[in-house]
Each structure stands twice: as C-alpha cells, then as structure tokens.
C-alpha atoms as a PDB file:
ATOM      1  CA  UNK A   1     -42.458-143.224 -17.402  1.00  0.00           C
ATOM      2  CA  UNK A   2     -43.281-139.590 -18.074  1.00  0.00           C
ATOM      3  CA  UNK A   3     -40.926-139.800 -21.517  1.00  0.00           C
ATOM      4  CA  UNK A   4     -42.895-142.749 -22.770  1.00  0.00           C
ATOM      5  CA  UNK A   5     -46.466-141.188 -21.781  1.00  0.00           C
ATOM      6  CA  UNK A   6     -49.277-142.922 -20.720  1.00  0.00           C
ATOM      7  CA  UNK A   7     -50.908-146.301 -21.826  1.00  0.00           C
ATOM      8  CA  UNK A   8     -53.924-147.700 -22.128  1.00  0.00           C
ATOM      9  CA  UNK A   9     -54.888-150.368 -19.620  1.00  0.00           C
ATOM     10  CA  UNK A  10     -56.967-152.680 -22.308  1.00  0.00           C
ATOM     11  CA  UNK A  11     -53.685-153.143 -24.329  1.00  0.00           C
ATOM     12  CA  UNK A  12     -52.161-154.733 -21.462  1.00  0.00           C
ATOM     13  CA  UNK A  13     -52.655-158.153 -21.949  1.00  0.00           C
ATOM     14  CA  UNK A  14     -53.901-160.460 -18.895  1.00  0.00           C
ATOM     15  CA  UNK A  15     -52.889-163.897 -17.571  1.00  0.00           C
ATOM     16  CA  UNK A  16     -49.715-166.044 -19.031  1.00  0.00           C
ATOM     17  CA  UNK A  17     -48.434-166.522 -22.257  1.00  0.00           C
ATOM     18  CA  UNK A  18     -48.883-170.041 -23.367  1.00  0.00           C
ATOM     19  CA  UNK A  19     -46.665-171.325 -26.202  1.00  0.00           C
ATOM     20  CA  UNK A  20     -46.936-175.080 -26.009  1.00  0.00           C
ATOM     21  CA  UNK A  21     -50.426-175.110 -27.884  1.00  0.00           C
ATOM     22  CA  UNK A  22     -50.365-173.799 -31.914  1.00  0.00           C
ATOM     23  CA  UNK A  23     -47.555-172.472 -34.045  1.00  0.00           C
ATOM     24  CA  UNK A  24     -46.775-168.963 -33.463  1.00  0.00           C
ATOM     25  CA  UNK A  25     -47.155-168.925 -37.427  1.00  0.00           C
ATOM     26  CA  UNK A  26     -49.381-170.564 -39.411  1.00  0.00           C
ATOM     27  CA  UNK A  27     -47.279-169.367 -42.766  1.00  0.00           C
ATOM     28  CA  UNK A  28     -45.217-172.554 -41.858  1.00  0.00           C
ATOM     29  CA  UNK A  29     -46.413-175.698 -43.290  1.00  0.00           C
ATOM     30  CA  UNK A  30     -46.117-179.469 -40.800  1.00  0.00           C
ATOM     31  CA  UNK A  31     -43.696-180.517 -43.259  1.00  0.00           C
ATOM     32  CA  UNK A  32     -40.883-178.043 -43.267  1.00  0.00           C
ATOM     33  CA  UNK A  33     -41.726-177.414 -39.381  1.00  0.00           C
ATOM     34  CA  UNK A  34     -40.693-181.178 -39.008  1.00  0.00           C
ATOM     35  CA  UNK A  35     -37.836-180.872 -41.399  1.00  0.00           C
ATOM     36  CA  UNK A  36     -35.988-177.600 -39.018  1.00  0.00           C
ATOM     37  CA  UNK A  37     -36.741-179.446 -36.006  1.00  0.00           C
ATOM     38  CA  UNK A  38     -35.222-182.960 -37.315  1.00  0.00           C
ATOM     39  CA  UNK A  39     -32.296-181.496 -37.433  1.00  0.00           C
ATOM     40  CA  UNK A  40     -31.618-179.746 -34.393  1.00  0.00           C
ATOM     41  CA  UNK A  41     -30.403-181.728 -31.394  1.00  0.00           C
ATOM     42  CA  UNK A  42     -28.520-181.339 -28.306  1.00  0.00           C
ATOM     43  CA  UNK A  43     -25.061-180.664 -30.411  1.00  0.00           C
ATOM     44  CA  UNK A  44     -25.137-176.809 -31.536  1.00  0.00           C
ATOM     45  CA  UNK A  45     -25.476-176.407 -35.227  1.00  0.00           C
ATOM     46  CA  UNK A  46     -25.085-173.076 -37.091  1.00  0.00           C
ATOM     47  CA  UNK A  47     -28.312-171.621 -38.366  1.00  0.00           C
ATOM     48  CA  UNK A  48     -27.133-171.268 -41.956  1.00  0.00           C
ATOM     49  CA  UNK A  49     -26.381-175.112 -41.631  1.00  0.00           C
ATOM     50  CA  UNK A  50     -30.009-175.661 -40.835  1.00  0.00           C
ATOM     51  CA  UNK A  51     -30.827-173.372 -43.303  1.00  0.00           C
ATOM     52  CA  UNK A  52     -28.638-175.759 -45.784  1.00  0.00           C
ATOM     53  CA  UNK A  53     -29.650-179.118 -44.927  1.00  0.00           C
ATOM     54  CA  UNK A  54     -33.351-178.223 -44.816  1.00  0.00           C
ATOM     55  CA  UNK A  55     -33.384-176.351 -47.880  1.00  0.00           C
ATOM     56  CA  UNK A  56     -35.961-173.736 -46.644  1.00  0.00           C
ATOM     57  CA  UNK A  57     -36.076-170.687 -47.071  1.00  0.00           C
ATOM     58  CA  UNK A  58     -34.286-168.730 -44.461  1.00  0.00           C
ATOM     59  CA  UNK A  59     -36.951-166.520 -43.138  1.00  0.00           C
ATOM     60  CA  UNK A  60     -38.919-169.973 -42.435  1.00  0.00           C
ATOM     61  CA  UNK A  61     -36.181-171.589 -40.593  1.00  0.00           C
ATOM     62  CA  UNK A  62     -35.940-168.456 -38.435  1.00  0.00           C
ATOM     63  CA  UNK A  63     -39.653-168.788 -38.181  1.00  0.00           C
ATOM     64  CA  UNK A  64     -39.239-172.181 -36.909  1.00  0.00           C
ATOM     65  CA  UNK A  65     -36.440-171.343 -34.503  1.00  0.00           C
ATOM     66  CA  UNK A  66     -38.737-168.439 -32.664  1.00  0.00           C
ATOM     67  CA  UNK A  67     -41.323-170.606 -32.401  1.00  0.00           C
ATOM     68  CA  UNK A  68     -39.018-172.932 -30.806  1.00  0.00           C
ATOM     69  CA  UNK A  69     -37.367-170.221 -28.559  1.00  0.00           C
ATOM     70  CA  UNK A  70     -40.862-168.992 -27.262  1.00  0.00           C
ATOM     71  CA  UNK A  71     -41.612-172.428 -26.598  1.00  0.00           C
ATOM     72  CA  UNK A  72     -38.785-172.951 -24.697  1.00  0.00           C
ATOM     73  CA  UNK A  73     -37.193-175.851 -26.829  1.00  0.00           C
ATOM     74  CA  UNK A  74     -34.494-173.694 -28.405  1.00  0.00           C
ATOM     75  CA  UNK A  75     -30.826-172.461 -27.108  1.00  0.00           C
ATOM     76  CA  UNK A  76     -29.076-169.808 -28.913  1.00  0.00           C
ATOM     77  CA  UNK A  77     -25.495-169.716 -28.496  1.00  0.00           C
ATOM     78  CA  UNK A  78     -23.034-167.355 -29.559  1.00  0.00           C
ATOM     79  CA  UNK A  79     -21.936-167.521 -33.369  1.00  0.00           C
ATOM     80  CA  UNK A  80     -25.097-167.944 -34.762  1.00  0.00           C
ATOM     81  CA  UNK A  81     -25.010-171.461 -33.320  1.00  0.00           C
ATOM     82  CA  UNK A  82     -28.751-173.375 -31.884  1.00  0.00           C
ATOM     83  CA  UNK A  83     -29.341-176.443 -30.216  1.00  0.00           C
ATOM     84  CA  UNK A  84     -32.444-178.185 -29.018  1.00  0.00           C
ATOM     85  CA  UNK A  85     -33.209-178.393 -24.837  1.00  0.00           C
END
C-alpha cells in the first residue's frame, strides 16, 4: 500500500455495480447491438466470425461483447472463442 500511496475516499465508489439496466455504451446503436447478440449462442464462435457475419466494425463488436461480459451474458473461452450463458 505504501508503493501505491494514498487515495482519496470520495473516488471510492459505494454500493453494487448494476449492469442489467443501460448499455455500458451508448456509441452502439439497437440495431447492430441486436445484430452481435443474434449471433452468439450457447455453441462458441470466434470473435472475428462475429465480427464477419455482422459486418461491424470490430471495435463495436468488442463493445458489444463487454457489455455482455459485465452483464454476465458472455463466456470467453480460450482462442478468441465466445458463447452466450
């Protein structure tokens, strides 16, 4: 603690983080939201086949898949494989 210094206490946020509510990001429009999350289910997928299909753009499929993640909807397996929960 001494190497990192001190903090201050009113950055510390209160209470529990609630993800089920809004997007995390509202630079992601309904449409391509849908789109990344129509095609994700229980099977893993690679990202860059998301990223394919959807024909986004891949900083907003990786957008979508946070969001997803920190809603707890989202499984990321190893070789850059996700499937839905």
């Amino acid at each position: 603690m001494e190497a990192i210094g001190g903090f201050d206490p009113r950055m510390v946020r209160q209470g529990s983080f609630d993800f089920i509510g809004e997007p995390v990001s509202s630079d992601v429009a309904a449409q391509d939201r849908a789109a990344v999350i129509g095609l994700l289910g229980p099977a893993p997928v690679p990202v860059d086949e998301i990223i394919r299909l959807s024909g986004l753009s891949p900083a907003v499929v990786q957008t979508v898949l946070l969001e997803l993640e920190l809603a707890d909807r989202l499984d990321r397996l190893a070789g850059g494989r996700v499937s839905a929960r």
